[in-house]
Protein backbone atom coordinates (compact mmCIF):
# COMPACT_ATOMS: atom_id res chain seq x y z
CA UNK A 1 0.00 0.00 0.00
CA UNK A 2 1.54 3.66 -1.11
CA UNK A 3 2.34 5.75 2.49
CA UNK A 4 0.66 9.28 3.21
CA UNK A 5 3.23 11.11 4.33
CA UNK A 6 2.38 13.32 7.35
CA UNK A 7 4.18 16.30 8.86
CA UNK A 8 2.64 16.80 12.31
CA UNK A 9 4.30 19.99 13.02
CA UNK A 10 5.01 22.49 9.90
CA UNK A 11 5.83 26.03 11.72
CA UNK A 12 4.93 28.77 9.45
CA UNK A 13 4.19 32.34 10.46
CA UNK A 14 0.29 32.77 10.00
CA UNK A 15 0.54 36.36 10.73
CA UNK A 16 2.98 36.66 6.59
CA UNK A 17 0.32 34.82 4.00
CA UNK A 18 3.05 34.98 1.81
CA UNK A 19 5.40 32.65 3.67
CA UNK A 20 2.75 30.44 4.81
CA UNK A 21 1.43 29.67 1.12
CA UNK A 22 4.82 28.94 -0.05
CA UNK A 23 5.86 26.65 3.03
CA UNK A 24 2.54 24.57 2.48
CA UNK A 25 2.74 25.05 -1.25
CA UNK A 26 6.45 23.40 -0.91
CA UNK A 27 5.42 20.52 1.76
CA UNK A 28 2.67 19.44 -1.08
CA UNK A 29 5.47 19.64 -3.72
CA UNK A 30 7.81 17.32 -1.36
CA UNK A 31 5.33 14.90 -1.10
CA UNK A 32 3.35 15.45 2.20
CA UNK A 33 -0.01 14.20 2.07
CA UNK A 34 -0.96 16.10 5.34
CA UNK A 35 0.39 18.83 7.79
CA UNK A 36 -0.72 19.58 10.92
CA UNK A 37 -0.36 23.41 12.06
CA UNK A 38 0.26 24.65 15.54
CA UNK A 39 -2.31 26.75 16.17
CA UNK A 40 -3.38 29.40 19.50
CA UNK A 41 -7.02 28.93 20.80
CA UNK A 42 -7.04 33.16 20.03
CA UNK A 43 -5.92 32.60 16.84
CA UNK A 44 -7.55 35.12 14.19
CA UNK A 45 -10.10 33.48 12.25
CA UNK A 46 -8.36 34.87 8.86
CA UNK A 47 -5.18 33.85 9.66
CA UNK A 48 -7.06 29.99 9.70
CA UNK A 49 -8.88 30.72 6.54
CA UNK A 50 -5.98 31.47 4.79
CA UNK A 51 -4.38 28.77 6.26
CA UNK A 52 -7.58 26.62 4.82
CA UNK A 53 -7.40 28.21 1.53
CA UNK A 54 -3.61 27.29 0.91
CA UNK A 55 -3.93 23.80 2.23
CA UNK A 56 -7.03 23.51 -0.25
CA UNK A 57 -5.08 24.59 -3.54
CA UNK A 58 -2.43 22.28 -2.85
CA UNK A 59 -4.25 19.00 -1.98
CA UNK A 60 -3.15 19.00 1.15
CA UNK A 61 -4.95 17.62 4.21
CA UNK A 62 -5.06 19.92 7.62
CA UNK A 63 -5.02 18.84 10.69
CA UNK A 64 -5.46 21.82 13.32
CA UNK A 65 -2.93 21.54 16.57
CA UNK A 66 -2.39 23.28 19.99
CA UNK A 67 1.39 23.00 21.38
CA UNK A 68 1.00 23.30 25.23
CA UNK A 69 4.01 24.43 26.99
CA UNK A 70 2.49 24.73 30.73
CA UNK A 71 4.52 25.01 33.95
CA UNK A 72 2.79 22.88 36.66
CA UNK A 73 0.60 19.18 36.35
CA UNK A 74 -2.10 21.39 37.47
CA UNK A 75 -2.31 23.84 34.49
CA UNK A 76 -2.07 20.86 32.36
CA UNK A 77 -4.92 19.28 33.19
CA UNK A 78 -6.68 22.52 33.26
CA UNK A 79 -5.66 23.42 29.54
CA UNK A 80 -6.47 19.85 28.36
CA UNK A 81 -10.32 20.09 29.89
CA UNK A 82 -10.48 23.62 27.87
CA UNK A 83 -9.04 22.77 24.75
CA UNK A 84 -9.01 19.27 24.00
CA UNK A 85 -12.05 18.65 21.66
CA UNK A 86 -11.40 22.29 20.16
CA UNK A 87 -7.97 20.71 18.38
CA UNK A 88 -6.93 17.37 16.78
CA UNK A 89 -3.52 17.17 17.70
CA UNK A 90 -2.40 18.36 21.59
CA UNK A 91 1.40 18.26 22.06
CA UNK A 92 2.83 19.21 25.60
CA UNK A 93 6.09 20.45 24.87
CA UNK A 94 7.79 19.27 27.99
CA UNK A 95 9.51 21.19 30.02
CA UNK A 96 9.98 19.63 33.27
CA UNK A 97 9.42 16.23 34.83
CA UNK A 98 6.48 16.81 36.32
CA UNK A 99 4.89 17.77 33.28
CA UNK A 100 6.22 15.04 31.55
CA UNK A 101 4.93 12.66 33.58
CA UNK A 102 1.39 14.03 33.99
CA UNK A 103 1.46 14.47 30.41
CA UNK A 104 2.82 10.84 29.58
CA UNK A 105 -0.21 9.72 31.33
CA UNK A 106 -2.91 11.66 30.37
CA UNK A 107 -4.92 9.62 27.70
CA UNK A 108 -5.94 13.14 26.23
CA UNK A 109 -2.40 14.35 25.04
CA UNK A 110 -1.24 12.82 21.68
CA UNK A 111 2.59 14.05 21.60
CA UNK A 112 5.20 14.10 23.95
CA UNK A 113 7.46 16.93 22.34
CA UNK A 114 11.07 17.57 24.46
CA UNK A 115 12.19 20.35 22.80
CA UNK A 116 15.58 21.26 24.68
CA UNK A 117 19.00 20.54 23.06
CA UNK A 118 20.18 20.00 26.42
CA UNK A 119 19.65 16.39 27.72
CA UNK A 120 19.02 17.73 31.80
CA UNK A 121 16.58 19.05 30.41
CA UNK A 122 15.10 16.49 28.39
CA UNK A 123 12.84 13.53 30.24
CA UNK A 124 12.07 10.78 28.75
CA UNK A 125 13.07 8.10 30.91
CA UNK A 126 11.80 4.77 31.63
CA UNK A 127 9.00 6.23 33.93
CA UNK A 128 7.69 8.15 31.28
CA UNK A 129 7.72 5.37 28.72
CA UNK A 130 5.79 3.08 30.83
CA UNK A 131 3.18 5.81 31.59
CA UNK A 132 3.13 6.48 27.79
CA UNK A 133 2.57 3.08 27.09
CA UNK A 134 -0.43 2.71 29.02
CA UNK A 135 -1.75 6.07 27.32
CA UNK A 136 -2.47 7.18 23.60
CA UNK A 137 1.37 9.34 23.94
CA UNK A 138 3.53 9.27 21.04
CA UNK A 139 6.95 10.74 21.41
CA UNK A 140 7.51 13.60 18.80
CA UNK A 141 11.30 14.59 17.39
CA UNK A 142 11.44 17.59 15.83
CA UNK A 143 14.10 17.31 12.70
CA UNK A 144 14.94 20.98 12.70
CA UNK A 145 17.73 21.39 15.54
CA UNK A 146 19.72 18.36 13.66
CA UNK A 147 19.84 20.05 10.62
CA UNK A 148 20.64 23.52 12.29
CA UNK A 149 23.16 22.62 15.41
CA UNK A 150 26.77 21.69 14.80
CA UNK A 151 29.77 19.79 16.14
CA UNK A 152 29.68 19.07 19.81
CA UNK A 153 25.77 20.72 20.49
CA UNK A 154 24.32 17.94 17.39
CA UNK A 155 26.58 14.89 18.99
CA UNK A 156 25.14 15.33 22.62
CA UNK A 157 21.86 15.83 21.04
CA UNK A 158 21.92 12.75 18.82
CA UNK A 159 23.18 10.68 22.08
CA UNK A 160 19.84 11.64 23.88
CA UNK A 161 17.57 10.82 21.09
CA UNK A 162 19.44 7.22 20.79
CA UNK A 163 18.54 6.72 24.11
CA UNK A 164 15.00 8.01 23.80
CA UNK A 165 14.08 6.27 20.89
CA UNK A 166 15.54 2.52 22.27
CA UNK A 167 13.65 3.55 25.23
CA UNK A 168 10.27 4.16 23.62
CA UNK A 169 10.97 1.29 21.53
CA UNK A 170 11.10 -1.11 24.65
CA UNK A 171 7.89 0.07 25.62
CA UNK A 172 5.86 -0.09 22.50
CA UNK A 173 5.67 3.80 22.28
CA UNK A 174 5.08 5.22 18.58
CA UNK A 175 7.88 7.45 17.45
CA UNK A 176 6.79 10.69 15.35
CA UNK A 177 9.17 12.23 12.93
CA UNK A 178 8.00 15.69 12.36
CA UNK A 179 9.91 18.84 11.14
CA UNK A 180 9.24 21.10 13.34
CA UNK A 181 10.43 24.01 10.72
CA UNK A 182 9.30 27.52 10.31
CA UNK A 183 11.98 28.15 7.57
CA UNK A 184 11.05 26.98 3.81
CA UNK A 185 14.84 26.65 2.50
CA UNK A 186 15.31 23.54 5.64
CA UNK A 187 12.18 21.99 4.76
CA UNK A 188 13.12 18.26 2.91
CA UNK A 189 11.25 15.27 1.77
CA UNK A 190 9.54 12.92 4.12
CA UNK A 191 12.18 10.22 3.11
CA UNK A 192 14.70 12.59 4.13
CA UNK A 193 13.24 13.22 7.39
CA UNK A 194 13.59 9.51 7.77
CA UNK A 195 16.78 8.89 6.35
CA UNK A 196 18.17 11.86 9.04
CA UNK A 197 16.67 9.33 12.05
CA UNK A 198 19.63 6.23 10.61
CA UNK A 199 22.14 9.15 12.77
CA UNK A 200 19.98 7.33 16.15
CA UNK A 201 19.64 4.15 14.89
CA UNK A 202 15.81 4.52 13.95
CA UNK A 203 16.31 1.57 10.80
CA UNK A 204 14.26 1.91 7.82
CA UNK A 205 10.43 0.40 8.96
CA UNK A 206 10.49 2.01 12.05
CA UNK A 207 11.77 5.15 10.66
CA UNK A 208 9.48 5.37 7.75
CA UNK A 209 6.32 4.40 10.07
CA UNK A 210 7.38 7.48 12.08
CA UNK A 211 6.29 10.22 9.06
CA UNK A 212 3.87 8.24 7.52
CA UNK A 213 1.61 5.30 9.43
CA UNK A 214 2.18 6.60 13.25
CA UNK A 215 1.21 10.17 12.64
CA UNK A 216 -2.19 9.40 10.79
CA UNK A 217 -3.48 7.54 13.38
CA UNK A 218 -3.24 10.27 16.01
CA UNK A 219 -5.17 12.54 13.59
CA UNK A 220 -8.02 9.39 12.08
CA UNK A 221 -8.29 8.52 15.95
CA UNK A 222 -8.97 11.95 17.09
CA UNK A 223 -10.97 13.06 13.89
CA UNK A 224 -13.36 9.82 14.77
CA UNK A 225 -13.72 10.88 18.80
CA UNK A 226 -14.78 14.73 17.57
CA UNK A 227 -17.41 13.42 15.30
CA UNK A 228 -20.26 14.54 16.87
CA UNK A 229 -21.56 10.83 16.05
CA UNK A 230 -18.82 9.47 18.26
CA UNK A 231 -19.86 7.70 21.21
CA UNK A 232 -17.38 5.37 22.64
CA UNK A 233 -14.74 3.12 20.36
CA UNK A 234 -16.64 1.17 17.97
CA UNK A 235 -19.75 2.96 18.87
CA UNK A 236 -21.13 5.44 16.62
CA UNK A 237 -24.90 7.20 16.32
CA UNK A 238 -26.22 6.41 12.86
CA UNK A 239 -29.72 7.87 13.18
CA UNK A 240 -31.05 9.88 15.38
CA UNK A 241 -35.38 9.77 15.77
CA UNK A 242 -37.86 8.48 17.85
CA UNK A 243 -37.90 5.37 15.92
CA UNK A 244 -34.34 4.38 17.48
């Protein structure tokens, strides 16, 4: 069966039309099949239109997504009851243990995004993994820093991802290869994408799965559970009347 190829996390400035159109215009052209968009819940309803309107003229399928960056469990859990059926993607960009782990557990969040360079401050650990695995968590890695860091910053960084990934592995937790790229002249083919994750030892299935087959079921799972026929899994109102 031919792959979709999915980018779960394309970064262009909605507030410069210009720049958005061509970044979407170029995923389409690299053979992306879908992008998902980080999004803000005040975001202007013309900058999403436009959004809309470029996705549309380049057959290219949107998913809408809310990056959550919060400081404490607490606010989590707070965001996630506010804004979960508003979005189809929710990534916690994870900041600190705590939110890691109340994120890795929380069968509302879809990606587990650690977006430091520096691995104290990166937390994925076994803990998380086995909380992950018990959720719906995938664990996003954003391409961009390895094609933008250099020498010692890119080998320290590539050493944390090895371990990630084997640990994620272990524990049957989906690894998402997105771009994470606001800047068209470092955007590069899905294959690419994948071919970047041989540097920590992601091999060719696995790696491939990871832009194509992992990130479209976040966004077919969540598209079925905001259907407004959606009841539970497997459970879905067909008619409505008093003849039910």
């Amino acid at each position: 069966m031919k792959k979709i190829y999915v980018d779960l996390h394309l970064c262009p400035d909605l507030r410069n039309p210009v720049q958005t159109s061509n970044m979407v215009g170029k995923a389409s052209r690299l053979g992306f099949r879908l992008i998902a968009v980080p999004l803000q819940p005040n975001t202007p309803e013309r900058e999403i239109e436009q959004l809309r309107t470029a996705c549309k003229d380049n057959r290219l399928d949107l998913a809408t997504r809310l990056d959550l960056r919060p400081r404490t469990p607490e606010e989590l859990v707070n965001n996630l009851r506010r804004f979960r059926r508003k979005f189809e993607i929710i990534a916690v960009m994870c900041d600190s243990k705590k939110v890691a782990r109340q994120a890795a557990k929380d069968r509302r969040v879809d990606l587990l995004n650690f977006p430091s360079i520096d691995f104290h401050y990166r937390h994925f650990d076994l803990a998380e993994a086995e909380l992950a695995s018990s959720a719906l968590a995938s664990v996003e890695i954003d391409m961009k820093p390895l094609l933008t860091l250099e020498g010692s910053a890119r080998t320290r960084l590539l050493s944390s991802l090895r371990r990630e990934t084997a640990t994620a592995q272990g524990f049957h937790v989906p690894v998402v290869l997105s771009s994470g790229i606001s800047n068209e002249l470092l955007m590069r083919k899905p294959q690419e994408l994948a071919a970047l994750s041989y540097l920590f030892d992601l091999d060719k299935t696995v790696a491939l799965d990871a832009v194509s087959k992992n990130p479209m079921a976040i966004v077919k799972r969540n598209r079925e559970k905001l259907d407004p026929r959606y009841v539970v899994p497997g459970i879905r109102v067909v008619r409505r009347g008093k003849d039910c």
